[in-house]
PDB file of N, CA and C in Angstrom:
ATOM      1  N   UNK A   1     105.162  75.502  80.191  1.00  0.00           N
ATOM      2  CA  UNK A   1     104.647  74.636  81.230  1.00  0.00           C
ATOM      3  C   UNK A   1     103.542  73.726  80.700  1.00  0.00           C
ATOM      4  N   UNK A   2     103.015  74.098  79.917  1.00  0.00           N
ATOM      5  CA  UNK A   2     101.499  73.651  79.010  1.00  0.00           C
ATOM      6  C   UNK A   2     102.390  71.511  78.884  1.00  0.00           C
ATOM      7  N   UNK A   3     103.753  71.433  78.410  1.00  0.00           N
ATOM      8  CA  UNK A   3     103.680  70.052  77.735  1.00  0.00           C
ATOM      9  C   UNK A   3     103.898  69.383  79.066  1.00  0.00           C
ATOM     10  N   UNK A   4     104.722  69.844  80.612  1.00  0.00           N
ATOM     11  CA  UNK A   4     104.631  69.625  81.814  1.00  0.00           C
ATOM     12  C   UNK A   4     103.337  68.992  82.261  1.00  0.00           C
ATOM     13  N   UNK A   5     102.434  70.531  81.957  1.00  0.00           N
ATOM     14  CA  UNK A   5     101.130  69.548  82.530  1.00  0.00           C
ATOM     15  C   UNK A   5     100.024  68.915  82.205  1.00  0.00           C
ATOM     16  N   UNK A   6     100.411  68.460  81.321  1.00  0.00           N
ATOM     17  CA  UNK A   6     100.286  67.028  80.503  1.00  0.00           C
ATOM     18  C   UNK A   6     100.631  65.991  80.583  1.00  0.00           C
ATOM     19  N   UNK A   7     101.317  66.198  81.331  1.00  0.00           N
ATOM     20  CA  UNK A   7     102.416  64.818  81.928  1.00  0.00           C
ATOM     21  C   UNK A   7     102.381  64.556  83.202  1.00  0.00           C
ATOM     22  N   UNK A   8     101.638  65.209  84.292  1.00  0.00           N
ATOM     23  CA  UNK A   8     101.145  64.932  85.024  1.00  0.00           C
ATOM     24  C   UNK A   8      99.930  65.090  85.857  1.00  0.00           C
ATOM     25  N   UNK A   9      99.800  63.914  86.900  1.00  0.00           N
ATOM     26  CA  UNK A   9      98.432  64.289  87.617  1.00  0.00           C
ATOM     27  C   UNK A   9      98.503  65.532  88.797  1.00  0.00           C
ATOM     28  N   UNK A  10      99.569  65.687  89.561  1.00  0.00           N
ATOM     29  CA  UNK A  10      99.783  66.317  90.457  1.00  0.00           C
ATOM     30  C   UNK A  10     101.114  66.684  91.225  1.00  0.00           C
ATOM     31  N   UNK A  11     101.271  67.081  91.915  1.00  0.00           N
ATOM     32  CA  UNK A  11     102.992  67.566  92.410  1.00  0.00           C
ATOM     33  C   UNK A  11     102.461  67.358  93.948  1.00  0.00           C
ATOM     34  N   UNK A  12     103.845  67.045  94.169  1.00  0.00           N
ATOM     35  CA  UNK A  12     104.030  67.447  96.007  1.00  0.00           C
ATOM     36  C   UNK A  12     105.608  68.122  96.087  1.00  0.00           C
ATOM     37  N   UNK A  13     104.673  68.933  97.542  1.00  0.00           N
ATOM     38  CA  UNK A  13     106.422  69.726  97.115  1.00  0.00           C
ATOM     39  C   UNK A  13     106.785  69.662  98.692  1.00  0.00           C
ATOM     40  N   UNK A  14     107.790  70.265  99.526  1.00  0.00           N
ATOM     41  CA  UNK A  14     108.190  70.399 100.376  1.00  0.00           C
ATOM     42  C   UNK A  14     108.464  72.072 100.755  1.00  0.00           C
ATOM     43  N   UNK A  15     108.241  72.673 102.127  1.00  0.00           N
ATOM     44  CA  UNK A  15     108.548  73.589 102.347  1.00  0.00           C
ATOM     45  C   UNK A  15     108.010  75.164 101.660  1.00  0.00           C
ATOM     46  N   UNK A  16     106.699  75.047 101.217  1.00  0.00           N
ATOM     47  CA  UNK A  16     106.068  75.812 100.374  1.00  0.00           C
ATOM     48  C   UNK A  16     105.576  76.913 101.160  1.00  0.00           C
ATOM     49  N   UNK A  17     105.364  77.260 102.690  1.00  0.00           N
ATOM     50  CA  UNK A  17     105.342  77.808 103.216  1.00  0.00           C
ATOM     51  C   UNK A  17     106.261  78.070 104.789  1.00  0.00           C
ATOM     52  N   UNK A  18     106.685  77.051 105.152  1.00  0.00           N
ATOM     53  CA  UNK A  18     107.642  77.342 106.163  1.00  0.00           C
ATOM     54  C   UNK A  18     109.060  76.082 106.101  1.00  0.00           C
ATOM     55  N   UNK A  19     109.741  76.345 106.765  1.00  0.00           N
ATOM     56  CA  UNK A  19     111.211  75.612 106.524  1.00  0.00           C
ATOM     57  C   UNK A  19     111.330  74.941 107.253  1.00  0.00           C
ATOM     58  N   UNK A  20     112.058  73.569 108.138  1.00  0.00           N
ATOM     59  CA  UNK A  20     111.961  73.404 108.734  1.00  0.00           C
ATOM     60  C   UNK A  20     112.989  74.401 109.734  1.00  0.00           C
ATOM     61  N   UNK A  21     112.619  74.221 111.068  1.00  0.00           N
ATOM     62  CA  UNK A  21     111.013  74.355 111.359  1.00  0.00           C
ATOM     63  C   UNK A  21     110.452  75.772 112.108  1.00  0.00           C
ATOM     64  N   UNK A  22     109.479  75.938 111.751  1.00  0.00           N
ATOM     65  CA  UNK A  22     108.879  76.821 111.983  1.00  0.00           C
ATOM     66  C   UNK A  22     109.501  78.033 111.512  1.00  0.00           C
ATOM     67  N   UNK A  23     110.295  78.428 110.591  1.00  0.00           N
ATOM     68  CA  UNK A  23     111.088  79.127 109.943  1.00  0.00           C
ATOM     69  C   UNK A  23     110.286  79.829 108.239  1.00  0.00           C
ATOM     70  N   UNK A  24     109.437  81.236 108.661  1.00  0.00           N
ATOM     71  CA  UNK A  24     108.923  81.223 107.261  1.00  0.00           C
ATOM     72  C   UNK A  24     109.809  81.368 106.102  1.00  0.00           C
ATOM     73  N   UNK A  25     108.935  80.694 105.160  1.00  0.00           N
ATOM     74  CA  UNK A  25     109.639  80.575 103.559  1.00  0.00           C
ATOM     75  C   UNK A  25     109.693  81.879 102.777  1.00  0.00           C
ATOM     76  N   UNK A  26     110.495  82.581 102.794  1.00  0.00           N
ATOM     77  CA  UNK A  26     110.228  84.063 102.250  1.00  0.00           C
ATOM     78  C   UNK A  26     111.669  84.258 101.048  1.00  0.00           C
ATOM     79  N   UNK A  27     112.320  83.274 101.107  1.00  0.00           N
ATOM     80  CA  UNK A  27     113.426  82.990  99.880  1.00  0.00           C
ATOM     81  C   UNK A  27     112.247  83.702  98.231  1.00  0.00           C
ATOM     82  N   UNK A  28     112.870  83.585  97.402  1.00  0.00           N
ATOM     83  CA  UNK A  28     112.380  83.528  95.707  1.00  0.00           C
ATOM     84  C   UNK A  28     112.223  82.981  95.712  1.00  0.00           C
ATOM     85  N   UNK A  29     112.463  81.808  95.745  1.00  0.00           N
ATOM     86  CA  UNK A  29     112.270  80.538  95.259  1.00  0.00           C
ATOM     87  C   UNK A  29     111.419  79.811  95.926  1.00  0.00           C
ATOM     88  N   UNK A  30     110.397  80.143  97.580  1.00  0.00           N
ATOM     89  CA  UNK A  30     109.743  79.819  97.749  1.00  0.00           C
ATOM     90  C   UNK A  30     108.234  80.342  97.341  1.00  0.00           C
ATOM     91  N   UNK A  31     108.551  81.692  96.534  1.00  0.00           N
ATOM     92  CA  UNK A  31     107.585  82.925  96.089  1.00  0.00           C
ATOM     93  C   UNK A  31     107.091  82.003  94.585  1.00  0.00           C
ATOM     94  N   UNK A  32     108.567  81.517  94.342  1.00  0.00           N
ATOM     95  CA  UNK A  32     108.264  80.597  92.979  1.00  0.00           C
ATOM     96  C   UNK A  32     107.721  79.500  92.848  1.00  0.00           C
ATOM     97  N   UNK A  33     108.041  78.790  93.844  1.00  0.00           N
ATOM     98  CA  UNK A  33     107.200  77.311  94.102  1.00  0.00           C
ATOM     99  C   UNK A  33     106.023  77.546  94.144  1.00  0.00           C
ATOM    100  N   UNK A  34     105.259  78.502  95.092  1.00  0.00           N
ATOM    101  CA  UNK A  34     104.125  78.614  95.580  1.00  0.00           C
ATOM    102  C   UNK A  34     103.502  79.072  93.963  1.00  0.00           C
ATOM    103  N   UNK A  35     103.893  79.850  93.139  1.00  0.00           N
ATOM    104  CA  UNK A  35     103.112  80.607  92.093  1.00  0.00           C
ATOM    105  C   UNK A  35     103.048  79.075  91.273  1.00  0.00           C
ATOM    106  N   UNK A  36     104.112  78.439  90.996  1.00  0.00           N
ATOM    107  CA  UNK A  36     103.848  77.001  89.951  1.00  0.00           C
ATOM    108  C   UNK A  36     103.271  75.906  90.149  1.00  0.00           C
ATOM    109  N   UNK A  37     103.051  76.358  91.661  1.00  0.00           N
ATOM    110  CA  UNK A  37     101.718  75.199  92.545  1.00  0.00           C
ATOM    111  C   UNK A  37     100.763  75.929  92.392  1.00  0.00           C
ATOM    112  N   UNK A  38     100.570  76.839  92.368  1.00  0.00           N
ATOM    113  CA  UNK A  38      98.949  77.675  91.830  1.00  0.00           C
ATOM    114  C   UNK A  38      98.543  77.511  90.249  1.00  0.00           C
ATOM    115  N   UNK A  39      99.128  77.570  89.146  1.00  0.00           N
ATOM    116  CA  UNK A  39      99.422  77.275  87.859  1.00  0.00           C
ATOM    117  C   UNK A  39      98.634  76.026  87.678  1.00  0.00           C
ATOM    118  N   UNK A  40      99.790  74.854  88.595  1.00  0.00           N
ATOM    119  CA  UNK A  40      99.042  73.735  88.429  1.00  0.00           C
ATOM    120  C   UNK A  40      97.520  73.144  88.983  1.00  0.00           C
ATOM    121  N   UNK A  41      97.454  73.817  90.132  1.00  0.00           N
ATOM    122  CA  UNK A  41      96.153  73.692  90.691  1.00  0.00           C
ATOM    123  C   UNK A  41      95.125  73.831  89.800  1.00  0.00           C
ATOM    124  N   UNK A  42      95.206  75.243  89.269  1.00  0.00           N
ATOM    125  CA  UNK A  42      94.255  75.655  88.323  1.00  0.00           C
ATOM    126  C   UNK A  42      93.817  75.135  87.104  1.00  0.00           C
ATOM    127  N   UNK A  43      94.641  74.149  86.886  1.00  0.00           N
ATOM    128  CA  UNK A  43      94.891  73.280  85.775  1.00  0.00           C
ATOM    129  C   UNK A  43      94.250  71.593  86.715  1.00  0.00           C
ATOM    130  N   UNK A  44      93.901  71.454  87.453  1.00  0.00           N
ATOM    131  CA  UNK A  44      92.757  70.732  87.625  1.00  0.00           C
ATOM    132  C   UNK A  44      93.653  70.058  88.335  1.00  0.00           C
ATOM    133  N   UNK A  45      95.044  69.976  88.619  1.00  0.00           N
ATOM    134  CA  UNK A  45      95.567  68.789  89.130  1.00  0.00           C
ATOM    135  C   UNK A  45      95.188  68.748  90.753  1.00  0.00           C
ATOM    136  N   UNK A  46      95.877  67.756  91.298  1.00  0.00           N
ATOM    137  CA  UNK A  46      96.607  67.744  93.043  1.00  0.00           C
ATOM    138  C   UNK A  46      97.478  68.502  93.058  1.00  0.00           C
ATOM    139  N   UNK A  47      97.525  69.343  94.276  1.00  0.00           N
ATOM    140  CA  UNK A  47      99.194  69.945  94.904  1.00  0.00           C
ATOM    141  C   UNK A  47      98.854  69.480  96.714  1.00  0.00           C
ATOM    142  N   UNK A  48     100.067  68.683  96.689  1.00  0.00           N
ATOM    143  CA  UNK A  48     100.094  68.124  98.144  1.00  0.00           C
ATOM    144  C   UNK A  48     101.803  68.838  98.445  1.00  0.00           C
ATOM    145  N   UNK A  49     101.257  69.405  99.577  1.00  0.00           N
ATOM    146  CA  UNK A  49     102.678  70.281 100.319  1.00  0.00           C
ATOM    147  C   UNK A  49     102.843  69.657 101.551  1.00  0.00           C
ATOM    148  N   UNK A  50     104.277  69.813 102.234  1.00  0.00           N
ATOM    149  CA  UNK A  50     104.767  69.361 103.143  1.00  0.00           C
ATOM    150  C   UNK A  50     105.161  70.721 103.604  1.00  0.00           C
ATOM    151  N   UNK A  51     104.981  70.559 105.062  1.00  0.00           N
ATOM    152  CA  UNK A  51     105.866  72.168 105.783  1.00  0.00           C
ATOM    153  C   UNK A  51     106.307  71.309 107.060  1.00  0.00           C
ATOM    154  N   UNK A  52     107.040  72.270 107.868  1.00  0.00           N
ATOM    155  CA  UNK A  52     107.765  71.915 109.020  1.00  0.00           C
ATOM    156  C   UNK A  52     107.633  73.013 110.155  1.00  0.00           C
ATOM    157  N   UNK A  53     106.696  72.715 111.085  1.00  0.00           N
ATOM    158  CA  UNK A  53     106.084  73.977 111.956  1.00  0.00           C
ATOM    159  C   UNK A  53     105.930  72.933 112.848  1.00  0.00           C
ATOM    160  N   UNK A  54     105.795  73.139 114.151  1.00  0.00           N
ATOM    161  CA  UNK A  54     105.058  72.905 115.334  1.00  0.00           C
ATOM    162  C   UNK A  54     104.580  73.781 116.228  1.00  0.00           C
ATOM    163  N   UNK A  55     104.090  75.504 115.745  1.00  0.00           N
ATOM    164  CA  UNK A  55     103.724  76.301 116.599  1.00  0.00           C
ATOM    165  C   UNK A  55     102.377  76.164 115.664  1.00  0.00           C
ATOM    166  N   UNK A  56     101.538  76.863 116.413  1.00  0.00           N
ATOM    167  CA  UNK A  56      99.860  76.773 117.013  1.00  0.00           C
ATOM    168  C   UNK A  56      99.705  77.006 115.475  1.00  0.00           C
ATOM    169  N   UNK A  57     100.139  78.684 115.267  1.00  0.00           N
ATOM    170  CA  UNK A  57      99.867  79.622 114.161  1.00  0.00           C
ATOM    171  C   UNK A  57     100.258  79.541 113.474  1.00  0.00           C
ATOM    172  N   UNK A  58     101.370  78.920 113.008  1.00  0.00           N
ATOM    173  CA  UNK A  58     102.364  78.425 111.941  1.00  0.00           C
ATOM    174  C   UNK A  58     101.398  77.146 110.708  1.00  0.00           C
ATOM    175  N   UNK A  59     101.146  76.415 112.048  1.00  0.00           N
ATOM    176  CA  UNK A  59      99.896  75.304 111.642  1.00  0.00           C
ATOM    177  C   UNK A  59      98.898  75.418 111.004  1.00  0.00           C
ATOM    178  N   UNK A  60      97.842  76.184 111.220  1.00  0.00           N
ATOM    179  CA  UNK A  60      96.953  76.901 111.291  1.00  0.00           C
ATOM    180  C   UNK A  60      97.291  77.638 109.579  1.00  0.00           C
ATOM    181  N   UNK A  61      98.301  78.324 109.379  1.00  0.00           N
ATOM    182  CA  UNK A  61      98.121  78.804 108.208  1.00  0.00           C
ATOM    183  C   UNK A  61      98.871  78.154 106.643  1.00  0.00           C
ATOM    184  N   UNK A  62      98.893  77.064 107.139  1.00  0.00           N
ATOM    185  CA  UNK A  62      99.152  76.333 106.088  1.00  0.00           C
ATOM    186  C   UNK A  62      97.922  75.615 105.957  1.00  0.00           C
ATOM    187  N   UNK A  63      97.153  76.350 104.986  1.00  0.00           N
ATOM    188  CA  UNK A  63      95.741  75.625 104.770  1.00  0.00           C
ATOM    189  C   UNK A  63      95.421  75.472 103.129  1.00  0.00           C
ATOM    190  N   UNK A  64      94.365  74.707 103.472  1.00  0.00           N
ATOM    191  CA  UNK A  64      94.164  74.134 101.666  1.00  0.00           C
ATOM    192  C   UNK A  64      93.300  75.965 101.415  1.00  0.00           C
ATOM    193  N   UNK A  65      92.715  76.542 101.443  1.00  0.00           N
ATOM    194  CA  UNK A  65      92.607  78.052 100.904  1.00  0.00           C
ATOM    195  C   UNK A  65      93.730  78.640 100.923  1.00  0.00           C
ATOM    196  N   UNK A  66      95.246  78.416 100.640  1.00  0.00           N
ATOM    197  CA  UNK A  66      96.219  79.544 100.418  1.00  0.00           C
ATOM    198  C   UNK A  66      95.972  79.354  98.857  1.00  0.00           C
ATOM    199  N   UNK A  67      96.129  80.289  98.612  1.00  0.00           N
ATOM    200  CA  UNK A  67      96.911  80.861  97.091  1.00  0.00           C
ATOM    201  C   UNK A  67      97.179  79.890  96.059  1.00  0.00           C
ATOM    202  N   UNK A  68      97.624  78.755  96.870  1.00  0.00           N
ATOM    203  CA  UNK A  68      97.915  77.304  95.632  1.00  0.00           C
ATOM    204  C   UNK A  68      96.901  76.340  95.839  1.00  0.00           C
ATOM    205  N   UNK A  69      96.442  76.482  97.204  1.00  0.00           N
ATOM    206  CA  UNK A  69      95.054  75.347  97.139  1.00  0.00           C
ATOM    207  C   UNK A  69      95.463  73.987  97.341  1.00  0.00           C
ATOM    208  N   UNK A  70      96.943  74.081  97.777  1.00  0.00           N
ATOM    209  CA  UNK A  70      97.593  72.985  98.362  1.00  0.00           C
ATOM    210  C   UNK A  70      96.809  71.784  99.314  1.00  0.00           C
ATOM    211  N   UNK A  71      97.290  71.046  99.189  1.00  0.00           N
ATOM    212  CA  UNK A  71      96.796  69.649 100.572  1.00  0.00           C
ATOM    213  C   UNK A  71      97.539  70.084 101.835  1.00  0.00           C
ATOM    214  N   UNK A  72      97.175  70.322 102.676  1.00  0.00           N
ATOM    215  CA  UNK A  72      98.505  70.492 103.317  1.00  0.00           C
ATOM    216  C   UNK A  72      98.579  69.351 104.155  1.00  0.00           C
ATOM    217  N   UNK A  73     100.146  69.377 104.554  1.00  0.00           N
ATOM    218  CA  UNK A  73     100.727  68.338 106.220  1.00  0.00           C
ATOM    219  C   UNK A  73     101.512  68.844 106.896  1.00  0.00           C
ATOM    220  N   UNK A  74     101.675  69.204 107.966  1.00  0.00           N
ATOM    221  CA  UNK A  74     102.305  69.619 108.925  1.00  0.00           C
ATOM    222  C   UNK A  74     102.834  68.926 109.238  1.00  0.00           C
ATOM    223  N   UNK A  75     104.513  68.972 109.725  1.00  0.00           N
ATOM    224  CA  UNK A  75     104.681  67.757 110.162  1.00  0.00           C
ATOM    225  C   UNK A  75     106.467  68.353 111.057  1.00  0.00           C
ATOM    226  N   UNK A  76     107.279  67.826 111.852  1.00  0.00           N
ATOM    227  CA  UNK A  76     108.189  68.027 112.038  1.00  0.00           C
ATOM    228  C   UNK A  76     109.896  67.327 111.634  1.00  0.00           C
ATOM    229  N   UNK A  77     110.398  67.632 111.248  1.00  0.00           N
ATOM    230  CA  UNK A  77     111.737  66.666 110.803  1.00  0.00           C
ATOM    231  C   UNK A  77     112.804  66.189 111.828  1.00  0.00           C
ATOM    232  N   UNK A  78     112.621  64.918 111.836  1.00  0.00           N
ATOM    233  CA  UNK A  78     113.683  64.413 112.925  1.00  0.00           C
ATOM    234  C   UNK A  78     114.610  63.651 112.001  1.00  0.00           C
ATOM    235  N   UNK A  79     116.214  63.711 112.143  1.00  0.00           N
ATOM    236  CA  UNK A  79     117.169  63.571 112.146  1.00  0.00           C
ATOM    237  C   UNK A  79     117.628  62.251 113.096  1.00  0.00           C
ATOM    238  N   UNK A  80     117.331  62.436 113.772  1.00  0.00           N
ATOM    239  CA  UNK A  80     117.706  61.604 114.864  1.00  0.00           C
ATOM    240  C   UNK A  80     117.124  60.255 115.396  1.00  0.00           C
TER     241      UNK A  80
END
């Protein structure tokens, strides 16, 4: 990962804690995102996350103190 982050300033990711919507992220691969957004954090960069919630508490815990130190945005996905 070391020549990765070197090559950049920061990541944004999608769905790092809930799916759309309001659906928690509990896949591997969201266990994995979240650990390589912590990696990079620590490494001085930005991590800006996107989630898909519109309940109170859902909201609420997508915060810049999780684990990756993410930006967060809440936001909902329309299709339509």
């Amino acid at each position: 990962m070391a020549g990765y982050l070197a090559a950049v300033d920061g990541l944004g990711m999608e769905e790092l804690f809930f799916l759309a919507t309001d659906i928690p992220c509990d896949e591997s691969w969201c266990a994995e995102n979240r650990d390589n957004a912590a990696v990079i954090r620590a490494a001085g960069k930005l991590v800006l996350a996107v989630d898909y919630a519109t309940e109170a508490a859902n909201i609420a815990s997508c915060s810049p103190t999780s684990p990756c130190a993410a930006v967060p945005y809440v936001s909902i996905r329309n299709f339509g």
